[in-house]
C-alpha atoms as a PDB file:
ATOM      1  CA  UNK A   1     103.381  30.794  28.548  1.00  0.00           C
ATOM      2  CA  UNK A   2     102.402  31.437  32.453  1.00  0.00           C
ATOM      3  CA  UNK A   3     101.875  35.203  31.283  1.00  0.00           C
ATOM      4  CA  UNK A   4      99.485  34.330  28.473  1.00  0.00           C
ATOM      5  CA  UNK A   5      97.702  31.655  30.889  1.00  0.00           C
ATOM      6  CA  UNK A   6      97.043  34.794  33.198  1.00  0.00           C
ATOM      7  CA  UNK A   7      95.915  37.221  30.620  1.00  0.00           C
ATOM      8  CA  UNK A   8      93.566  34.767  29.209  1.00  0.00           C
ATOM      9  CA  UNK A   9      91.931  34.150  32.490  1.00  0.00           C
ATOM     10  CA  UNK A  10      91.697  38.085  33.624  1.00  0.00           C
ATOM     11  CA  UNK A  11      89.516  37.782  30.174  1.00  0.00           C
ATOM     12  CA  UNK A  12      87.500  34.935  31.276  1.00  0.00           C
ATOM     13  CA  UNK A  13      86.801  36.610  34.626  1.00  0.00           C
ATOM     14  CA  UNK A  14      85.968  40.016  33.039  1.00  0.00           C
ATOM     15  CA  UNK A  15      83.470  38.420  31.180  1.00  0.00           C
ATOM     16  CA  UNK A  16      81.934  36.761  33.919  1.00  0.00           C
ATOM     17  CA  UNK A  17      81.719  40.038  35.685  1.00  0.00           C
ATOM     18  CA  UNK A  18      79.987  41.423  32.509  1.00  0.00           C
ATOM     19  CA  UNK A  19      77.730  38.861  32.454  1.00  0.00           C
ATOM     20  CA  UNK A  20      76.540  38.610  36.074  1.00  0.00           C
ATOM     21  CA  UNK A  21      76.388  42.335  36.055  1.00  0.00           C
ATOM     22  CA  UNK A  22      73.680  42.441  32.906  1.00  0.00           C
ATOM     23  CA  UNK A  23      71.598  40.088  34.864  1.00  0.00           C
ATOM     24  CA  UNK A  24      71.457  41.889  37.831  1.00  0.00           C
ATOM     25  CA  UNK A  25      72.246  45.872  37.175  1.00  0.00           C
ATOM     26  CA  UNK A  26      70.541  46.209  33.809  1.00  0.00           C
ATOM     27  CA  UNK A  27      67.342  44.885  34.179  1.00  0.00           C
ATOM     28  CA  UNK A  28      65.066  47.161  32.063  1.00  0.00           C
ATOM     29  CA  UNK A  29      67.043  46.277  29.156  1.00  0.00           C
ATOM     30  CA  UNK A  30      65.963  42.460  29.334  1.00  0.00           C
ATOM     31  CA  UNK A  31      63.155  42.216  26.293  1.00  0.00           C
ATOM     32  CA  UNK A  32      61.075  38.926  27.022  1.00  0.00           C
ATOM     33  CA  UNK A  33      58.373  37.495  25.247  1.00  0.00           C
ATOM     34  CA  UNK A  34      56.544  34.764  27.788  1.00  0.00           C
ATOM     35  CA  UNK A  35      54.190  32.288  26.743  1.00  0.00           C
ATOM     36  CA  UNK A  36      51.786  31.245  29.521  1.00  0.00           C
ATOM     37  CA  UNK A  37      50.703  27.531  28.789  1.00  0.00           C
ATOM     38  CA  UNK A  38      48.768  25.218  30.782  1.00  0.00           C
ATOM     39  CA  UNK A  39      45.936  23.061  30.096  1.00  0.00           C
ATOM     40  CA  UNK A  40      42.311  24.466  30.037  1.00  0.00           C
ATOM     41  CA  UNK A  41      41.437  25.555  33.945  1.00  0.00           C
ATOM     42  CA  UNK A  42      44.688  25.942  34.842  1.00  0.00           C
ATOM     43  CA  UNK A  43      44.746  29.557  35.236  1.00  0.00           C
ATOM     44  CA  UNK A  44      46.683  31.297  31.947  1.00  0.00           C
ATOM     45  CA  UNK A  45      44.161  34.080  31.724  1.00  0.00           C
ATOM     46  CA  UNK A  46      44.442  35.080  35.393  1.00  0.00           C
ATOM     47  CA  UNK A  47      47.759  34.365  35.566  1.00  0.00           C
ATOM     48  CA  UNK A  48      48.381  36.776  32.427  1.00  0.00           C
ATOM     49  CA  UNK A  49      46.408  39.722  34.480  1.00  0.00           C
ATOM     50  CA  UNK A  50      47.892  39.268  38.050  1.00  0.00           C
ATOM     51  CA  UNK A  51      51.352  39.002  36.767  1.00  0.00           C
ATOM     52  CA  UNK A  52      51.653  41.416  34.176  1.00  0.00           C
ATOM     53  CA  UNK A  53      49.839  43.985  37.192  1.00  0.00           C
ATOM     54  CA  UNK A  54      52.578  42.394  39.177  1.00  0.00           C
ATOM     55  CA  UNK A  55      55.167  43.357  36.362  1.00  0.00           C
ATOM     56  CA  UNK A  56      54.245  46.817  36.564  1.00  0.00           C
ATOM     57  CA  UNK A  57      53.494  47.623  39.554  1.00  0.00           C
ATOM     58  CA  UNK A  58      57.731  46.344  39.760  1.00  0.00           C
ATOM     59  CA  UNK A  59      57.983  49.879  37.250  1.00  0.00           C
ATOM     60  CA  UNK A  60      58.620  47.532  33.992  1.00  0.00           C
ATOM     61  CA  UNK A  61      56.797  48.116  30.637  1.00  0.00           C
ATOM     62  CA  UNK A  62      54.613  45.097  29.705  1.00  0.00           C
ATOM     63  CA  UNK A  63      52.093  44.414  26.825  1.00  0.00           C
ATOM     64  CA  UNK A  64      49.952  41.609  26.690  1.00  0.00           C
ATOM     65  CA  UNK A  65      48.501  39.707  23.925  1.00  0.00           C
ATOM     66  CA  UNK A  66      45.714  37.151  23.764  1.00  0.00           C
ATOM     67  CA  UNK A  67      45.964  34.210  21.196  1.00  0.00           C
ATOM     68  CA  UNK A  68      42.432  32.521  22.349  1.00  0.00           C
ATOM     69  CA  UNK A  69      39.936  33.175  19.715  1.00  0.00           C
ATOM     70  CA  UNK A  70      37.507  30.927  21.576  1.00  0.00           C
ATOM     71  CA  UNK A  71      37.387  32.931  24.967  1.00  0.00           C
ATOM     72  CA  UNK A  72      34.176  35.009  25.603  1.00  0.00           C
ATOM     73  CA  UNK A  73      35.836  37.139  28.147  1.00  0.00           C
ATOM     74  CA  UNK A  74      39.424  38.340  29.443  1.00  0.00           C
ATOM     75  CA  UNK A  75      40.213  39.986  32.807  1.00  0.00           C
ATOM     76  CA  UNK A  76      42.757  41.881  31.562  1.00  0.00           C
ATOM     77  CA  UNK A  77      42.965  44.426  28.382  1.00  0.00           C
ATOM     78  CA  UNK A  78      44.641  43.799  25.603  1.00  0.00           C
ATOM     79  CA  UNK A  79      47.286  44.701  23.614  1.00  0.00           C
ATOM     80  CA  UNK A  80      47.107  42.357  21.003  1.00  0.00           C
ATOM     81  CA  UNK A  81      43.709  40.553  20.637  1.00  0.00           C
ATOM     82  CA  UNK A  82      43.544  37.762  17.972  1.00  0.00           C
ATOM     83  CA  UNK A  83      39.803  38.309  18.144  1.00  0.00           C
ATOM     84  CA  UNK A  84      39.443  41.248  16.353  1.00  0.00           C
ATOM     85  CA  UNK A  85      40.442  39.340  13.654  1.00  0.00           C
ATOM     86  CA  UNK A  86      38.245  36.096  14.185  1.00  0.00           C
ATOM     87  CA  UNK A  87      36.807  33.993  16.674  1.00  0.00           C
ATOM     88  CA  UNK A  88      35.182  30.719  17.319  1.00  0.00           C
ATOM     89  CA  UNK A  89      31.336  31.529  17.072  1.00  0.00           C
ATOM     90  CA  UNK A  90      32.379  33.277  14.014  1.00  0.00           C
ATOM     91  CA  UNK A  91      34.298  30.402  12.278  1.00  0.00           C
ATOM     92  CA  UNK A  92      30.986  27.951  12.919  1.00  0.00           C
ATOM     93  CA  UNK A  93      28.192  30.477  11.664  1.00  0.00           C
ATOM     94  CA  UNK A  94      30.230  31.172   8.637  1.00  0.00           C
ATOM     95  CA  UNK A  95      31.645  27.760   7.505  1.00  0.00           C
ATOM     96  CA  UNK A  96      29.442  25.569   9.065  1.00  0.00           C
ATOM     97  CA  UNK A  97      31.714  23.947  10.936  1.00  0.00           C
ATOM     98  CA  UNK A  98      31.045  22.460  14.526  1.00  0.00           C
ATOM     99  CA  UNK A  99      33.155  23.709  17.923  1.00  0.00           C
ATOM    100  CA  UNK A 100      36.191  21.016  17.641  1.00  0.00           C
ATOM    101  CA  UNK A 101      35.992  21.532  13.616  1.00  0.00           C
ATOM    102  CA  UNK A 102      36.372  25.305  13.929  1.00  0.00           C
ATOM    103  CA  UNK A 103      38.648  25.062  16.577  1.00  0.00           C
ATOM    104  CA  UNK A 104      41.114  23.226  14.215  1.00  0.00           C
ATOM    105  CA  UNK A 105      40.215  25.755  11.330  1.00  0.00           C
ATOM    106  CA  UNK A 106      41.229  28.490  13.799  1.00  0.00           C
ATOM    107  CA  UNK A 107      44.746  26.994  14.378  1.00  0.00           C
ATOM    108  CA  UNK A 108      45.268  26.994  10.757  1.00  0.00           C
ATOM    109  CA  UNK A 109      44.574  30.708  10.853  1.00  0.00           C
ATOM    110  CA  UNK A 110      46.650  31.592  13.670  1.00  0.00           C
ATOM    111  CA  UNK A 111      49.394  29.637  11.995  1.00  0.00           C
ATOM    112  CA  UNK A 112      49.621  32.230   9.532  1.00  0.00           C
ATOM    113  CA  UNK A 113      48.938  34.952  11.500  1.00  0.00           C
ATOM    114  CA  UNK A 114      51.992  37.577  12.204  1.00  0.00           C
ATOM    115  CA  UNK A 115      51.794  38.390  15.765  1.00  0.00           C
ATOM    116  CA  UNK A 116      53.351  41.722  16.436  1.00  0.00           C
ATOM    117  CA  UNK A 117      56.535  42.432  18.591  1.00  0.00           C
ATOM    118  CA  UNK A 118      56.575  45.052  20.949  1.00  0.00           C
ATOM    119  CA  UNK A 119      59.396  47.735  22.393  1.00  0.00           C
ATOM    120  CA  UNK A 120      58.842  46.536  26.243  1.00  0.00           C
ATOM    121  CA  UNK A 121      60.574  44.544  28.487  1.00  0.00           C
ATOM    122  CA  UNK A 122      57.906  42.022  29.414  1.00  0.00           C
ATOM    123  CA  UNK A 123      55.516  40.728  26.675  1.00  0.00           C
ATOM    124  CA  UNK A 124      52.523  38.356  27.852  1.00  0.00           C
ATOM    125  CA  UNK A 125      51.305  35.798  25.410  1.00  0.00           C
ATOM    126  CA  UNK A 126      47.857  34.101  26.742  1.00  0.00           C
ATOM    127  CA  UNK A 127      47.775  30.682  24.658  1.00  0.00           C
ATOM    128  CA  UNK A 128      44.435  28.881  23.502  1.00  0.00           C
ATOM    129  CA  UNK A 129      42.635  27.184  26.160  1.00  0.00           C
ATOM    130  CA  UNK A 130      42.784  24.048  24.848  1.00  0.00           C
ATOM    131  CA  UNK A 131      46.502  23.963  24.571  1.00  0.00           C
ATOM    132  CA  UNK A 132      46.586  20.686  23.025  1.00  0.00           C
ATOM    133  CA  UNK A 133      45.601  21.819  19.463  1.00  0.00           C
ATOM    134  CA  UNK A 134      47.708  24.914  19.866  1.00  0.00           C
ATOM    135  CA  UNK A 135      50.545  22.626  20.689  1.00  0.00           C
ATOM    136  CA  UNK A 136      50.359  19.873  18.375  1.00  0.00           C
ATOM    137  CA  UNK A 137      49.008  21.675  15.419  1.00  0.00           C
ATOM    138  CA  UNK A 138      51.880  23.558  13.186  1.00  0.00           C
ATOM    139  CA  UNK A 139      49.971  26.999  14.657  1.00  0.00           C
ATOM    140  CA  UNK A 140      51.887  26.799  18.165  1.00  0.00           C
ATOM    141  CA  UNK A 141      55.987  25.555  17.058  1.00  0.00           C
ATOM    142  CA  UNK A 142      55.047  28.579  13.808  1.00  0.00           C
ATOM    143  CA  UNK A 143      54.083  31.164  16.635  1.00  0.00           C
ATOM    144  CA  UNK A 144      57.297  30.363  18.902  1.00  0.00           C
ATOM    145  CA  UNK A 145      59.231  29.967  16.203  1.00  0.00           C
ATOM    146  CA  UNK A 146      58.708  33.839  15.420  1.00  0.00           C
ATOM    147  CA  UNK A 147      58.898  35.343  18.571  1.00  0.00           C
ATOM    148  CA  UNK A 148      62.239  36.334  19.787  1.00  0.00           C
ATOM    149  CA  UNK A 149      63.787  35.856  22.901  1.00  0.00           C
ATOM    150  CA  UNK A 150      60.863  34.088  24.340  1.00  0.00           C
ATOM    151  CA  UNK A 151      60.162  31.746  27.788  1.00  0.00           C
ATOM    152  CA  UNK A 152      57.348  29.613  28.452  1.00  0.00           C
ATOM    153  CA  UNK A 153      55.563  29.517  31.507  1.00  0.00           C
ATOM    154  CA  UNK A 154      53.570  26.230  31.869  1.00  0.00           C
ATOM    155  CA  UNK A 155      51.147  25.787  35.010  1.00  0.00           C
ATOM    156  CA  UNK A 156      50.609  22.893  36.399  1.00  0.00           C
ATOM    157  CA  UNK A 157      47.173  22.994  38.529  1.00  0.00           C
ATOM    158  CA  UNK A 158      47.744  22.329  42.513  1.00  0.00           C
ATOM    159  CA  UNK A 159      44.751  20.644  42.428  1.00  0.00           C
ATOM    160  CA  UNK A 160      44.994  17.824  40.839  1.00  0.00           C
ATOM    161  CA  UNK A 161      47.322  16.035  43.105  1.00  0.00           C
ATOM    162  CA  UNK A 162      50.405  14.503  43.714  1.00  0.00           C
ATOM    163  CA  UNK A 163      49.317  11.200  42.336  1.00  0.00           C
ATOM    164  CA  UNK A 164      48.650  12.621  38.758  1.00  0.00           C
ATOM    165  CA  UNK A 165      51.759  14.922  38.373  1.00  0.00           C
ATOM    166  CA  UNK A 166      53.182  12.684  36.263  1.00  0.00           C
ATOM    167  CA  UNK A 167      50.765  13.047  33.964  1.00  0.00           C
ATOM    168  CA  UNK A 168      51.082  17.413  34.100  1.00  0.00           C
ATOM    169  CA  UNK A 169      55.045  16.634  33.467  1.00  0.00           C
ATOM    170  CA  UNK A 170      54.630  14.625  30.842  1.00  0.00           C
ATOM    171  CA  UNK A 171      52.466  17.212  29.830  1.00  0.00           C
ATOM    172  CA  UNK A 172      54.784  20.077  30.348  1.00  0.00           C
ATOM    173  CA  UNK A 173      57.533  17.628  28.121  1.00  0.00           C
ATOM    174  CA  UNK A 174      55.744  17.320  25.527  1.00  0.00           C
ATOM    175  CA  UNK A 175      54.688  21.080  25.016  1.00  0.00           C
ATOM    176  CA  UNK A 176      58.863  21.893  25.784  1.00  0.00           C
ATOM    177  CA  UNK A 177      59.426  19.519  22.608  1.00  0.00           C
ATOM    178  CA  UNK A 178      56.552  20.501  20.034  1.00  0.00           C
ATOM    179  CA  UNK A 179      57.463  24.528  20.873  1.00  0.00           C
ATOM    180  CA  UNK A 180      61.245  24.622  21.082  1.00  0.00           C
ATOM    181  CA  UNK A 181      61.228  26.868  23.909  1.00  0.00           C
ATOM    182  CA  UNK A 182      63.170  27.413  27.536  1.00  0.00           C
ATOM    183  CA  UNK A 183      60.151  26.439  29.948  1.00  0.00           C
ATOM    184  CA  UNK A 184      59.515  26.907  33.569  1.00  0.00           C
ATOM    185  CA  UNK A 185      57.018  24.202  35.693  1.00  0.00           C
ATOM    186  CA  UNK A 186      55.081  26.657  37.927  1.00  0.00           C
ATOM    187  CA  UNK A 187      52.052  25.077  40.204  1.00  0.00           C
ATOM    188  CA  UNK A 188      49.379  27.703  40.189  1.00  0.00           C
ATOM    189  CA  UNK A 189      46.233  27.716  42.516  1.00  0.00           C
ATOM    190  CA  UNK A 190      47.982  26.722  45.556  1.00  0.00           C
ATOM    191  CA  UNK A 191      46.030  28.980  48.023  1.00  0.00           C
ATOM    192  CA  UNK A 192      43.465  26.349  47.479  1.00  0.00           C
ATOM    193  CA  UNK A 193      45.885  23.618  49.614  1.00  0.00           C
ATOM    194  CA  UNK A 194      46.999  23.058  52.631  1.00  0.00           C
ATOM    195  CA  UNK A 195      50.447  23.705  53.675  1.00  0.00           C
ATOM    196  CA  UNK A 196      51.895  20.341  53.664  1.00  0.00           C
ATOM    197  CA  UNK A 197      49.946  19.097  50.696  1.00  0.00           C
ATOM    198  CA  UNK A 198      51.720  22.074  48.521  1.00  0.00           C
ATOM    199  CA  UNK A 199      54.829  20.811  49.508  1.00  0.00           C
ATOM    200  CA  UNK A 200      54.674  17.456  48.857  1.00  0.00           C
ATOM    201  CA  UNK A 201      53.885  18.767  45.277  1.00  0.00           C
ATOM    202  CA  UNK A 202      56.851  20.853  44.821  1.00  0.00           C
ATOM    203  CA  UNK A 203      58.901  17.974  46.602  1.00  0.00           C
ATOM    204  CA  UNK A 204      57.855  15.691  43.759  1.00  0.00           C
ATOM    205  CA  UNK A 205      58.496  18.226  40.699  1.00  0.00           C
ATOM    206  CA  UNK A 206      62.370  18.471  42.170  1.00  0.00           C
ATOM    207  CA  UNK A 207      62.896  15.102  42.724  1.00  0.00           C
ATOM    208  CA  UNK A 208      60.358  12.603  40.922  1.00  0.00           C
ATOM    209  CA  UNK A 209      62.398   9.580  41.691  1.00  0.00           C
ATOM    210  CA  UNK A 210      62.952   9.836  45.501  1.00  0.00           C
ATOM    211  CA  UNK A 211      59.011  11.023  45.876  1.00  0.00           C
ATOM    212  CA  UNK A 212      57.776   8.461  43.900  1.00  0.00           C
ATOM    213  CA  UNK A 213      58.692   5.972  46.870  1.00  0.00           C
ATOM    214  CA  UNK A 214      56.930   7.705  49.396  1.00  0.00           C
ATOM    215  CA  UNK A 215      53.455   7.583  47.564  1.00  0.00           C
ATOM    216  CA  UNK A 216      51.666   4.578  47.334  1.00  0.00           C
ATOM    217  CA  UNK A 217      48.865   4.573  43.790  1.00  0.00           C
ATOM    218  CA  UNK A 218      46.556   1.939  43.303  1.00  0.00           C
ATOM    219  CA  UNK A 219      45.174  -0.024  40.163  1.00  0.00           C
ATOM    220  CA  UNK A 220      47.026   0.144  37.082  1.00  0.00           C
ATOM    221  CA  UNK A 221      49.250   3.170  37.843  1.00  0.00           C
ATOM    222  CA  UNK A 222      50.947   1.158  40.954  1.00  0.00           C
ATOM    223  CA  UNK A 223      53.062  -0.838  37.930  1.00  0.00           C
ATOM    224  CA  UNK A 224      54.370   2.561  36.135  1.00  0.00           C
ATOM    225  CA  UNK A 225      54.137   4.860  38.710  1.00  0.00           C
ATOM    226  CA  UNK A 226      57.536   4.652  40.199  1.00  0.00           C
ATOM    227  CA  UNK A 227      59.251   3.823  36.630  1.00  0.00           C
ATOM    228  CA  UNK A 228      57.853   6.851  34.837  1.00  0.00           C
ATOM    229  CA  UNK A 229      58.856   9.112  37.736  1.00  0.00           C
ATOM    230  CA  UNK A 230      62.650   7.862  37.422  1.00  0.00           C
ATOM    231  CA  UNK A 231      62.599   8.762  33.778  1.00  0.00           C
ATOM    232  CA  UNK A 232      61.185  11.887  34.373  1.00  0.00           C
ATOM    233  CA  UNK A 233      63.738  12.384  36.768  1.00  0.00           C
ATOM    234  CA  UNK A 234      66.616  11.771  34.001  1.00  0.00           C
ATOM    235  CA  UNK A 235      64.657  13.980  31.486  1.00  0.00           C
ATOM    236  CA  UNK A 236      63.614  16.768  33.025  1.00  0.00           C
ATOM    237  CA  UNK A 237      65.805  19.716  33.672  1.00  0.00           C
ATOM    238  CA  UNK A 238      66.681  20.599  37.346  1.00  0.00           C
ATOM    239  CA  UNK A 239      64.928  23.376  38.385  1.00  0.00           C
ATOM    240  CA  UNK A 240      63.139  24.570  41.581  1.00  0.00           C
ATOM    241  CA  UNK A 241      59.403  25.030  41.375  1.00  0.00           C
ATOM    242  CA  UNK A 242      57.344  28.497  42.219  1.00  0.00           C
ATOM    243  CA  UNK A 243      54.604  27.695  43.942  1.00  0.00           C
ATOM    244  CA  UNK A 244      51.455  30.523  43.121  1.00  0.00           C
ATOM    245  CA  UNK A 245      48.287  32.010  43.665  1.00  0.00           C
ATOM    246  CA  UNK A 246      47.039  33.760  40.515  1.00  0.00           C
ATOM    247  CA  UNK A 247      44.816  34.872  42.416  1.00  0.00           C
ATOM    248  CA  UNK A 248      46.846  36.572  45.447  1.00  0.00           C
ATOM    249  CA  UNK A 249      49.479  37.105  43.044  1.00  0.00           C
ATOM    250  CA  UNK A 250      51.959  34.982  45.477  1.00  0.00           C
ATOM    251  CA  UNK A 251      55.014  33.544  44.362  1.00  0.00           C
ATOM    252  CA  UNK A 252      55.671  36.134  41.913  1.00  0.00           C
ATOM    253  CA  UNK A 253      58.981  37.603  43.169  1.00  0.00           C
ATOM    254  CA  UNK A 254      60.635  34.017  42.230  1.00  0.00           C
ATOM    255  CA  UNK A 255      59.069  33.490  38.942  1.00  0.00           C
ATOM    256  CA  UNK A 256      60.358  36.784  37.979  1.00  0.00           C
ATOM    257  CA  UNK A 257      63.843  35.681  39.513  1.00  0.00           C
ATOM    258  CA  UNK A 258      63.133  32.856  36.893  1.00  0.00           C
ATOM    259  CA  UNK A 259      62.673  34.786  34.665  1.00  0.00           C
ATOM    260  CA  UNK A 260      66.208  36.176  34.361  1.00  0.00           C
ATOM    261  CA  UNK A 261      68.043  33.190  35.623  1.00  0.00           C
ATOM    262  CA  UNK A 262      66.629  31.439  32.255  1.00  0.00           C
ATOM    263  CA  UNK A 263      68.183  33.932  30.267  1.00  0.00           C
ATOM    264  CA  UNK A 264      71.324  34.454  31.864  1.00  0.00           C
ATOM    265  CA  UNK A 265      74.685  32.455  32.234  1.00  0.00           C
ATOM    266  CA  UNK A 266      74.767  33.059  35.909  1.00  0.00           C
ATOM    267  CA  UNK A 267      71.601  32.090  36.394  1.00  0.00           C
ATOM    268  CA  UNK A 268      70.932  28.752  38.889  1.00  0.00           C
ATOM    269  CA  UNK A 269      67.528  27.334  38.181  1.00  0.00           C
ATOM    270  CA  UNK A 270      67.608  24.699  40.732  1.00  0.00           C
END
């Protein structure tokens, strides 16, 4: 019996070593799809560019693909556009339809759209702008439900404050549920705070409950404030919180760590 026990855990071990080794070792054989979600402003299509230059200026292969068919303009080049086979403008001169009307007609043609996989180890998906049709129509749960091996990345905007994060988590819940998907919280734009206001953000994404005490909101949100941020706190998975700069491509060496960690068994997210 003791010699079985010992065999069994040599097995146990080995397979830890395998494991931790494949996360670590073997990186250019990790195939990702990410999703970058975030509610209009928040910084997907920038964040798409820096961090997919970011990606391979690290020496990995990365395509990108752009779901928005209501964007004018992209900063980065595409792999994959769903424009060049429709767009907004087009949907409203040809059916008559006004912007939130063609917007919904849109969805229903993205749900049935087959977005193509690529051979490379980092895929960038650059969601609608208005995420909240993409997420709660049946176009966004279809379009994660196809891709393989995918992660979302949803940005939370630095500016809008510690007093409203509930409201971006909440957020950030809600597209976690519709799509199915692993997600990471990221706060983009933070080159635009001060030091100690960026931390009080990050504090508060960790540890909703404890935070919540130290901030005092007025009017209506006094009452639910604290209570919403203790639920949070037993909902929302334990994870640590990149703070970025789309725009100065920091914090990218973590979310990349992230990246893995989500993926892997010896990964520690918090």
């Amino acid at each position: 019996m003791r010699k079985t026990g010992l065999i069994n855990l040599f097995i146990i071990f080995s397979e830890e070593i395998i494991v931790f080794d494949s996360c670590n070792s073997n990186r250019g054989l990790f195939k990702v799809n990410i999703m970058i979600l975030g509610p209009a402003g928040s910084g997907k299509s920038l964040l798409t560019k820096s961090f997919s230059d970011y990606l391979r200026e690290e020496g990995y292969n990365v395509k990108v693909i752009n779901l928005d068919p209501g964007c004018i303009s992209l900063p980065y080049d595409c792999d994959y556009d769903i424009r060049s086979k429709f767009t907004i403008e087009e949907i409203m001169r040809k059916e008559g339809l006004g912007p939130n009307g063609a917007l919904l007609k849109a969805m229903e043609k993205l749900s049935k759209m087959n977005i193509p996989s690529f051979n490379a180890d980092f895929t960038l998906i650059d969601a609608p702008g208005q995420l909240e049709v993409f997420i709660f129509h049946k176009a966004g749960p279809k379009i994660a439900g196809k891709l393989k091996n995918s992660i979302g990345v949803f940005i939370i905007d630095a500016t809008i404050g510690v007093k409203d994060l509930p409201a971006a988590y909440l957020y950030s819940l809600a597209t976690r549920y519709r799509l199915g998907i692993e997600m990471i919280n990221v706060i983009n734009k933070v080159d635009l705070l001060e030091e100690g206001e960026a931390e009080k953000v990050k504090a508060y994404l960790i540890n909703p409950a404890s935070q919540a005490k130290k901030i005092k909101p007025k009017g209506m949100l006094s009452d639910i404030y604290i209570p919403l941020s203790e639920l949070l706190q037993k909902v929302v998975p334990a994870q640590r919180v990149p703070l970025l700069s789309a725009k100065y491509k920091i914090g990218f060496s973590e979310l990349l760590d992230m990246l893995y960690e989500v993926k892997c068994a010896c990964g520690d997210l918090t």
